[in-house]
N, C-alpha and C. Protein backbone atom coordinates (compact mmCIF):
# COMPACT_ATOMS: atom_id res chain seq x y z
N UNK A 1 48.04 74.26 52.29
CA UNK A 1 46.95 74.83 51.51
C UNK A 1 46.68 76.25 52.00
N UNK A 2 46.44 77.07 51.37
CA UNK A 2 45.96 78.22 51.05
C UNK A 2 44.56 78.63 50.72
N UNK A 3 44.03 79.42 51.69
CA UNK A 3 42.98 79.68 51.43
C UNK A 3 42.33 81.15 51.45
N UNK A 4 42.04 82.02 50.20
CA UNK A 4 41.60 83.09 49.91
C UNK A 4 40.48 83.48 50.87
N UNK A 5 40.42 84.84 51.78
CA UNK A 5 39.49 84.63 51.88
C UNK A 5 38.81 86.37 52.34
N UNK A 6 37.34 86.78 51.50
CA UNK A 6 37.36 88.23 51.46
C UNK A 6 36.58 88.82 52.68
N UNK A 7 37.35 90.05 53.32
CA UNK A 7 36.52 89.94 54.87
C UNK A 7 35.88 91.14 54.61
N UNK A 8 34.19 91.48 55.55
CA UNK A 8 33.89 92.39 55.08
C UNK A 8 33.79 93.33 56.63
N UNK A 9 34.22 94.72 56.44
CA UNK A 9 34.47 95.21 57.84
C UNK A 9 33.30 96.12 58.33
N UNK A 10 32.86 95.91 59.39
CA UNK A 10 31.84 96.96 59.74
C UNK A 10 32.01 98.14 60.58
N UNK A 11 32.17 99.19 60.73
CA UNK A 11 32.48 100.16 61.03
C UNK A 11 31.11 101.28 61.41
N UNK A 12 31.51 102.13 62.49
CA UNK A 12 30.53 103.16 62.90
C UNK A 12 31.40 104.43 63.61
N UNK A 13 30.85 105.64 63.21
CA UNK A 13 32.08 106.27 64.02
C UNK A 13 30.93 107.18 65.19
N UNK A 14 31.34 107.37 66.23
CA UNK A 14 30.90 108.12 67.32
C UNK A 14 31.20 109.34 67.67
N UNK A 15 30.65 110.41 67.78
CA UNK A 15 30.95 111.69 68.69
C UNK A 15 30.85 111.49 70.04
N UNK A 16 30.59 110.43 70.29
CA UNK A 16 30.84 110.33 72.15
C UNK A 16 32.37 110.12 72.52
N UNK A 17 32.57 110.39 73.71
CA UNK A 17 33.87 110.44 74.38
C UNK A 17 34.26 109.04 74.17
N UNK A 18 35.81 108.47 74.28
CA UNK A 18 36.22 106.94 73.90
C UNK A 18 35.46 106.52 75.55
N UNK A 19 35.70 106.61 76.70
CA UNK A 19 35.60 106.33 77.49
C UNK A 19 33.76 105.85 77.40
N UNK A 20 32.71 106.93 77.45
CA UNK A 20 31.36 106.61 77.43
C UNK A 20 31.33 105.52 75.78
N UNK A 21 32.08 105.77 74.90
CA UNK A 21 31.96 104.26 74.00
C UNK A 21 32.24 102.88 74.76
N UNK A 22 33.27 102.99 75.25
CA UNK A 22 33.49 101.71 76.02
C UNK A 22 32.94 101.36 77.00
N UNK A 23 32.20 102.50 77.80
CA UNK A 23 31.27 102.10 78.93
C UNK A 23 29.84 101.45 78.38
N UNK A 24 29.40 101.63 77.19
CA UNK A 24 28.33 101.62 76.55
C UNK A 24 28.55 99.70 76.37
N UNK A 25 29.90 99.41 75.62
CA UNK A 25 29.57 97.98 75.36
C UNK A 25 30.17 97.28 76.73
N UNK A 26 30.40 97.67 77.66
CA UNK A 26 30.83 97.24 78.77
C UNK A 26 29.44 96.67 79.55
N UNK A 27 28.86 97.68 79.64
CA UNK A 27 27.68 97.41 80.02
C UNK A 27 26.65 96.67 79.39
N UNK A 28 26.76 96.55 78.15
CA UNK A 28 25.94 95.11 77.87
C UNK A 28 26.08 93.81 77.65
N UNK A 29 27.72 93.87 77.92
CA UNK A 29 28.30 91.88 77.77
C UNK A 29 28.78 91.84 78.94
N UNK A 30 28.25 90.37 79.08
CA UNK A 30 28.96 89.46 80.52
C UNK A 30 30.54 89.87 80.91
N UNK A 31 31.05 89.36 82.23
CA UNK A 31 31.82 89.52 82.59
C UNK A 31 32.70 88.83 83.37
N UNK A 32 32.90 87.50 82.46
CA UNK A 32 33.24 86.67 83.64
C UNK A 32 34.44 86.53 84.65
N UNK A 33 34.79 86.38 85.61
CA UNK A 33 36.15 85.56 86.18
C UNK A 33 36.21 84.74 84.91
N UNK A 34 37.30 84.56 84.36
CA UNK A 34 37.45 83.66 83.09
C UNK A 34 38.23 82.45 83.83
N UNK A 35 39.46 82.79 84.89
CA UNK A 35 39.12 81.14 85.39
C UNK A 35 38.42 80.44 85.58
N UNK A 36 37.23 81.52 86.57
CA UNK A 36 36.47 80.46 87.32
C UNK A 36 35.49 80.25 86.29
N UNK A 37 35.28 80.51 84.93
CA UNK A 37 34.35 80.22 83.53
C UNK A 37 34.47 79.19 83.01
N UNK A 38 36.27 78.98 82.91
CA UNK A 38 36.69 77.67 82.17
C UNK A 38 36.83 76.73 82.85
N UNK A 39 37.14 76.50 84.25
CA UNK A 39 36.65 75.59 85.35
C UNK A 39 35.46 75.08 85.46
N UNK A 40 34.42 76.12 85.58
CA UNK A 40 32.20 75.72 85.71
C UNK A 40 32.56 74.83 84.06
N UNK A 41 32.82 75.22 82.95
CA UNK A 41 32.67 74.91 81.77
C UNK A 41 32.64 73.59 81.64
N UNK A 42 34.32 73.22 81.89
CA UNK A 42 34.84 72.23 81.89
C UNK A 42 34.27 70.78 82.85
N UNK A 43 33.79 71.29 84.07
CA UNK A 43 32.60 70.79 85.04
C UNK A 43 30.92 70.56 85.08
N UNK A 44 30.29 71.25 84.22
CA UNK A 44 28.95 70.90 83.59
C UNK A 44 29.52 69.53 82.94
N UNK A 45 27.96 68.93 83.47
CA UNK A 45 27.79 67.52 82.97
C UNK A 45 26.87 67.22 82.08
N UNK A 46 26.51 68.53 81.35
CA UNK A 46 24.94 68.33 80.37
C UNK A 46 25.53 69.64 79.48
N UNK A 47 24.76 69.61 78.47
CA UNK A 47 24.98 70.56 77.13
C UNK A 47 23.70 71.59 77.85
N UNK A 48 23.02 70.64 78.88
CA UNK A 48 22.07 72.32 79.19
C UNK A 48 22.13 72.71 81.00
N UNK A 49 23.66 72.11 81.17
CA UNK A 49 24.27 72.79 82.38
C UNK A 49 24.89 73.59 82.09
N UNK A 50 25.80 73.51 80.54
CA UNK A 50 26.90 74.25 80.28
C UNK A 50 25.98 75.22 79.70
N UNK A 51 24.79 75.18 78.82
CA UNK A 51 24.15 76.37 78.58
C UNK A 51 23.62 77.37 79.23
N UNK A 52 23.22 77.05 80.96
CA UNK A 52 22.83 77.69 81.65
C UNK A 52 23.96 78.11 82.08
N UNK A 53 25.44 77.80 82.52
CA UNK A 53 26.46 78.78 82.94
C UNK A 53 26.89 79.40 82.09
N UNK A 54 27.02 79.24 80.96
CA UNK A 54 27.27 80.51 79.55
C UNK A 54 25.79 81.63 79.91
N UNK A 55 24.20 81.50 79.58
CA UNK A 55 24.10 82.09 79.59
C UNK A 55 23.44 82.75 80.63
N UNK A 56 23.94 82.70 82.28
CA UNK A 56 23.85 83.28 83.08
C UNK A 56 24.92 84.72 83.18
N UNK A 57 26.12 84.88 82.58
CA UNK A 57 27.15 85.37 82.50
C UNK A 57 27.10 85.80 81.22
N UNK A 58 26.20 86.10 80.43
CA UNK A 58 26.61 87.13 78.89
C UNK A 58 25.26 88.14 79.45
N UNK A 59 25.61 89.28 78.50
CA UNK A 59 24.67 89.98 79.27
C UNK A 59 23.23 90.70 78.48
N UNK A 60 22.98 91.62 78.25
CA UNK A 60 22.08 92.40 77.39
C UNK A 60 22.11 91.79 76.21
N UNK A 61 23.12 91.72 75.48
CA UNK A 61 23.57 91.42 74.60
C UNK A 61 23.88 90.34 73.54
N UNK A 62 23.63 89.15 75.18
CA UNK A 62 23.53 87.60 74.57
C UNK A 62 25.19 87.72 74.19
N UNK A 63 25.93 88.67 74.93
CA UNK A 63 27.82 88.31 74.54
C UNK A 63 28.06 88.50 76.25
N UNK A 64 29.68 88.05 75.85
CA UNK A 64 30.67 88.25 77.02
C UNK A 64 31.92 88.47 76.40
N UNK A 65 32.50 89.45 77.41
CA UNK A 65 33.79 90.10 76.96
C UNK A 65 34.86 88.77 77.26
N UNK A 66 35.44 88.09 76.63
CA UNK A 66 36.52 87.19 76.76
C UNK A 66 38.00 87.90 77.70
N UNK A 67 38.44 88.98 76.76
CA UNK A 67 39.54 90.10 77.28
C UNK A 67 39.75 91.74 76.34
N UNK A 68 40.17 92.79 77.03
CA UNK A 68 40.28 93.71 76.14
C UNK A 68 41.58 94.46 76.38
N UNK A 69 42.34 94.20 75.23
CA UNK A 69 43.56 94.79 75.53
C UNK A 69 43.81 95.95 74.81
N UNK A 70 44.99 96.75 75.24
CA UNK A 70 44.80 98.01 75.36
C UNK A 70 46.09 98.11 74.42
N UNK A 71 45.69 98.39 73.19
CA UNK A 71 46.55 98.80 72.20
C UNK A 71 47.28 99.68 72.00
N UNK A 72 46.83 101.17 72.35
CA UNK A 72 47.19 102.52 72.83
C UNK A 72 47.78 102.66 73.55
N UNK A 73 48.16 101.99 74.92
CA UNK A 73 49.42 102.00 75.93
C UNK A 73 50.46 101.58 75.30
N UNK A 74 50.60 100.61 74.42
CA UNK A 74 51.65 100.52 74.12
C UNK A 74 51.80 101.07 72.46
N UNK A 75 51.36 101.53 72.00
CA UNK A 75 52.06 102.18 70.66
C UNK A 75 52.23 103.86 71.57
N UNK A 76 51.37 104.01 72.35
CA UNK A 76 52.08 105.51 73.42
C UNK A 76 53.42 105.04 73.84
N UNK A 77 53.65 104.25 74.42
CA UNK A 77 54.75 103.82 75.11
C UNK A 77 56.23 103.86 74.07
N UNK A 78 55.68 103.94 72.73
CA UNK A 78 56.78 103.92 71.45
C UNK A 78 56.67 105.49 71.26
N UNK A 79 55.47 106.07 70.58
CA UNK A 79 55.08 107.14 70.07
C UNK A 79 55.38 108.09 71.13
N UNK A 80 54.88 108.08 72.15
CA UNK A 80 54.62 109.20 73.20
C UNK A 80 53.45 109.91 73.14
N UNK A 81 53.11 109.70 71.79
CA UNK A 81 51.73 110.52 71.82
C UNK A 81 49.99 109.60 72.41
N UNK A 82 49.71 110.47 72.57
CA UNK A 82 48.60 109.36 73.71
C UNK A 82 47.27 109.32 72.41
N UNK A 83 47.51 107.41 72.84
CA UNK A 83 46.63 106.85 71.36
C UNK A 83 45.62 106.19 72.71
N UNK A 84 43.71 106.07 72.05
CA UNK A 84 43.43 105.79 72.76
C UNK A 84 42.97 104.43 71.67
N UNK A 85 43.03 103.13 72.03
CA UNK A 85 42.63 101.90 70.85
C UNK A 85 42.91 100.76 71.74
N UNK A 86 41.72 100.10 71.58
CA UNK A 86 41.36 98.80 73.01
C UNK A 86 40.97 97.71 71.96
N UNK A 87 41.43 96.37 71.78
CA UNK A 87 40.99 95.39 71.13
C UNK A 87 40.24 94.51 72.40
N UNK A 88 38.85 94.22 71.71
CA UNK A 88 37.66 93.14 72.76
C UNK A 88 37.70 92.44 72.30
N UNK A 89 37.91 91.38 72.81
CA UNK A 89 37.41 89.74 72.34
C UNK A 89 36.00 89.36 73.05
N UNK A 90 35.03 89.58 72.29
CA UNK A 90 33.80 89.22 72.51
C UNK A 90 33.09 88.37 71.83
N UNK A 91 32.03 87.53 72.65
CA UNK A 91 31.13 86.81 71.70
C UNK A 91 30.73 85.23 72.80
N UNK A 92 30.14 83.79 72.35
CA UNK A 92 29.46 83.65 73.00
C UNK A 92 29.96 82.13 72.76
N UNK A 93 30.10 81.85 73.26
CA UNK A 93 30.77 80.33 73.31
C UNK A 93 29.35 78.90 72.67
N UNK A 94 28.04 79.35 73.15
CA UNK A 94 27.03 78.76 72.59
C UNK A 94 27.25 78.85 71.04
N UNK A 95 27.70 80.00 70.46
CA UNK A 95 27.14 80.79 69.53
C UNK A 95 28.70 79.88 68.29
N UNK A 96 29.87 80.31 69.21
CA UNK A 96 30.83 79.65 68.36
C UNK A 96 30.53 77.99 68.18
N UNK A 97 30.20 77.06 69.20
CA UNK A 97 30.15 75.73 69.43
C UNK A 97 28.89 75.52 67.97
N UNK A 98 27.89 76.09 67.23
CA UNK A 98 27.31 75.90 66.31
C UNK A 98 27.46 76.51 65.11
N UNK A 99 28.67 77.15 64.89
CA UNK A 99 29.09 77.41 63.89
C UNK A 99 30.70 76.10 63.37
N UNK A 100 31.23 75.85 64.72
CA UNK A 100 32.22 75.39 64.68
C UNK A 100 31.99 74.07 64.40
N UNK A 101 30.84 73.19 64.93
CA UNK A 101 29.97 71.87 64.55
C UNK A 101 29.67 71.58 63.29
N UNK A 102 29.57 72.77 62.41
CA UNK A 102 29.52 72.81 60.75
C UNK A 102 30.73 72.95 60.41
N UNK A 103 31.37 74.05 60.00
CA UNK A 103 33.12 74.53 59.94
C UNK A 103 33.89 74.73 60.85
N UNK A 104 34.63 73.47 61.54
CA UNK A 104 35.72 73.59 62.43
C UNK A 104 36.51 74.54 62.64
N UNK A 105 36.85 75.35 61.07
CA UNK A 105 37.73 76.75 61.14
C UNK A 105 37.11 78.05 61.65
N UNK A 106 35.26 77.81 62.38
CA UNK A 106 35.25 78.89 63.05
C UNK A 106 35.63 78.83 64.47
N UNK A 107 36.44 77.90 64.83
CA UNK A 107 36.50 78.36 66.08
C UNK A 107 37.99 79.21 65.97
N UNK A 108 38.95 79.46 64.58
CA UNK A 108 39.83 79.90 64.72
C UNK A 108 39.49 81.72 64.75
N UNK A 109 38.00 81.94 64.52
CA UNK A 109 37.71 83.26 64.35
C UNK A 109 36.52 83.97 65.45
N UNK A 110 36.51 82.66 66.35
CA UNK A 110 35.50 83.32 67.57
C UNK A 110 36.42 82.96 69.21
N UNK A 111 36.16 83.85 69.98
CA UNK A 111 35.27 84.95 69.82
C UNK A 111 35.95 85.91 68.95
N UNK A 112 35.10 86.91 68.37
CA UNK A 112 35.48 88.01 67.41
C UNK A 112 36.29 89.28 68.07
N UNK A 113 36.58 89.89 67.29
CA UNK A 113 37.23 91.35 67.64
C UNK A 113 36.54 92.48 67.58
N UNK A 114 36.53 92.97 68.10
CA UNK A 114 35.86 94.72 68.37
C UNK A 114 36.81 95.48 68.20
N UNK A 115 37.54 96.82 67.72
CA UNK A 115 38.88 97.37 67.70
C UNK A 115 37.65 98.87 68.04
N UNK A 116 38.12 99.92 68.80
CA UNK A 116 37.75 100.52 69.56
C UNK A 116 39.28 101.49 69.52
N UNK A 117 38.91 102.41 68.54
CA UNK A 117 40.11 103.56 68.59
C UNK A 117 39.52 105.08 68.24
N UNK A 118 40.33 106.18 68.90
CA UNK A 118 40.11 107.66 68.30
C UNK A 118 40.87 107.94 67.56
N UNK A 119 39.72 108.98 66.99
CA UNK A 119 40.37 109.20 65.56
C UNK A 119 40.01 110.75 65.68
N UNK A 120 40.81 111.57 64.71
CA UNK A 120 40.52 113.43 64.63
C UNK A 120 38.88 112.98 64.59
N UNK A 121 38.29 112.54 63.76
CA UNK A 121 36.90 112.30 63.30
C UNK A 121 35.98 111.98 64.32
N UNK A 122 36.29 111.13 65.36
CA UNK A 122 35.68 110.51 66.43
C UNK A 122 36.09 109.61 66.78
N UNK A 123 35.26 108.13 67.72
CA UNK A 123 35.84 107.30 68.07
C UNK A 123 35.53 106.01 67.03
N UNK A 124 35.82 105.50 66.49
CA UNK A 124 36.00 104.18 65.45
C UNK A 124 35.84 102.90 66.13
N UNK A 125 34.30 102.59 65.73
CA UNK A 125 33.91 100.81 66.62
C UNK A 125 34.14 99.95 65.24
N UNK A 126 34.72 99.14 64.93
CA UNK A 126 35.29 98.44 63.92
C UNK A 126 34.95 97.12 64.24
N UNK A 127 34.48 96.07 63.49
CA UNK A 127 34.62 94.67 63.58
C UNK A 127 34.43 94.30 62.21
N UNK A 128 34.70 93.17 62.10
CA UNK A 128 35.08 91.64 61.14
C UNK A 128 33.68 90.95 60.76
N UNK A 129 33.11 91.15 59.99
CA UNK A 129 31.85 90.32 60.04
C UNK A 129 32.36 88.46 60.03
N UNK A 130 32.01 87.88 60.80
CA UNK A 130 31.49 86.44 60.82
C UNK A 130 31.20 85.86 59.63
N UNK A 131 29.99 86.17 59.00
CA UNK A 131 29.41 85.82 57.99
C UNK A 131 30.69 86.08 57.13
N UNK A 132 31.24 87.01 56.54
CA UNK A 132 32.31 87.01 55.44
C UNK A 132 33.57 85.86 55.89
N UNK A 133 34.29 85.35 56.95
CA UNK A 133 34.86 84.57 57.03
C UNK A 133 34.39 83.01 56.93
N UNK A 134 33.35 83.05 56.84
CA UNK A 134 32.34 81.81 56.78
C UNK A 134 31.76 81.55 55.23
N UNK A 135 31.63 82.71 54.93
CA UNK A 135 31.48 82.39 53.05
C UNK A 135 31.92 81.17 52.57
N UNK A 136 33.35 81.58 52.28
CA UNK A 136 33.67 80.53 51.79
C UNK A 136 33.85 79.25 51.67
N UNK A 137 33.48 79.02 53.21
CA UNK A 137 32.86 77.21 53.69
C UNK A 137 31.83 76.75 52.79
N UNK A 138 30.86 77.55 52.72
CA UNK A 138 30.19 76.70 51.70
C UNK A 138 28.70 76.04 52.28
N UNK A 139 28.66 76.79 54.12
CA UNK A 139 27.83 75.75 54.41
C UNK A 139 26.70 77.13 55.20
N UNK A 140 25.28 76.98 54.70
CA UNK A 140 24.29 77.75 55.00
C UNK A 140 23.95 77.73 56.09
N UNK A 141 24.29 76.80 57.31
CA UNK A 141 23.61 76.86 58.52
C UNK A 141 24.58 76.99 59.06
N UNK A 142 26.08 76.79 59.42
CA UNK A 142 27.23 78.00 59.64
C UNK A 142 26.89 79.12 59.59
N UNK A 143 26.13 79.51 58.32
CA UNK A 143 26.45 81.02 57.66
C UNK A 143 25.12 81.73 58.38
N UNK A 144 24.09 80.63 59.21
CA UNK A 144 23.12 81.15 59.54
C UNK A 144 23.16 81.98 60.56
N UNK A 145 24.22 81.35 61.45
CA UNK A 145 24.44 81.56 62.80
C UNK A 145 25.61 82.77 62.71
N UNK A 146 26.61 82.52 61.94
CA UNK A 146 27.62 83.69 61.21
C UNK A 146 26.59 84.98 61.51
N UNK A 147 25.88 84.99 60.51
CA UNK A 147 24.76 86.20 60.68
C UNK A 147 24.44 86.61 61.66
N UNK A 148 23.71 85.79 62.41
CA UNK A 148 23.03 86.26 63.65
C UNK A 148 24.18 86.62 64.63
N UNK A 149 24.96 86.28 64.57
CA UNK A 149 25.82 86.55 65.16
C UNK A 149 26.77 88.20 64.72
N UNK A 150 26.48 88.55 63.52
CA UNK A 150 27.00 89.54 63.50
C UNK A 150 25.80 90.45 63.35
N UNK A 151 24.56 90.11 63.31
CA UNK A 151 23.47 91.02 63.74
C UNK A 151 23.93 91.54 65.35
N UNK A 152 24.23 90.42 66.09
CA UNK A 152 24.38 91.06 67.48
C UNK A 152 25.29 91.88 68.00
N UNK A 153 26.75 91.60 67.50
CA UNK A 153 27.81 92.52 67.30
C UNK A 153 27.52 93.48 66.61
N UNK A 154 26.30 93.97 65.67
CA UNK A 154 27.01 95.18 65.05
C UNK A 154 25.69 96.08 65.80
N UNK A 155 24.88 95.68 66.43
CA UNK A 155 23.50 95.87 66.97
C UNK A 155 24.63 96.50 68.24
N UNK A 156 25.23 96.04 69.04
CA UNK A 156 26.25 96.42 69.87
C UNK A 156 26.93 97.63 69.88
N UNK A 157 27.77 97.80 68.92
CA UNK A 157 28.22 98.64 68.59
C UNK A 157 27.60 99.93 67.96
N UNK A 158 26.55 99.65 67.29
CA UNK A 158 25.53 100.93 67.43
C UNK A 158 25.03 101.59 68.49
N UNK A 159 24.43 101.04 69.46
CA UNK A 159 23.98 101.30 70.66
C UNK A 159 25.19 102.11 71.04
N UNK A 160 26.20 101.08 71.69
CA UNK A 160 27.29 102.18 72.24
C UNK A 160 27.80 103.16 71.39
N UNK A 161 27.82 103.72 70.42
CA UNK A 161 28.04 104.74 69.46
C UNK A 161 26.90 105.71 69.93
């Protein structure tokens, strides 16, 4: 099966340096040792042990950076020309576990993406809204949390802009 589905992208562009962009959302999401995350995780014995080690470790932001890889080293590494573009996997494991309890297929879309590139124009904070991959489920209290959830990501990315 096949399933259509229309994404809507949110975008902001910055005159700050790429570096002070990325320091900006650095500084407001958690940071975990991700071993030692999925180990505590896996070891809470209560839904409000595991809530208190999620949200001891997200930060300002009510997120945590999962990983951010560095896109620009390697299309430099082809190009030669020096690209600066970092993909974040951010977002909140509370936050996916009640979207995913309604539509199982969000856990194929959390945590979300941040794409973080320069451009002649400036630096380009890009993400995926939640809510548009969740549309088409069909289900309003998914779509509630979808939202709020991309209230916080795009609330994010303004700031650091």
């Amino acid at each position: 099966m096949i399933k259509k589905i229309e994404i809507e992208r949110f975008s902001v562009i910055s005159a700050k340096p790429f570096d002070d962009v990325i320091a900006g959302i650095s500084a407001a999401v958690g940071h975990p040792n991700m071993a030692g995350f999925w180990k505590s995780t896996r070891q809470a014995q209560s839904l409000s042990e595991l809530e208190d080690i999620i949200n001891k470790i997200t930060g300002s932001s009510g997120l945590m950076q999962f990983e951010q890889l560095d896109h620009g080293g390697i299309i430099q590494a082809d190009t030669g020309r020096t690209t600066r573009m970092h993909r974040l996997l951010i977002g909140n494991p509370l936050i996916m576990k009640e979207m995913a309890k309604r539509v199982p297929d969000a856990g194929s879309y959390a945590p979300v993406t941040v794409l973080v590139d320069e451009r002649p124009d400036g630096v380009h904070l890009s993400y995926d809204r939640m809510a548009s991959f969740l549309a088409p489920y069909g289900n309003p209290d998914a779509l509630a949390v979808a939202r709020n959830l991309d209230a916080k990501v795009e609330s994010l990315l303004v700031k650091a802009a």
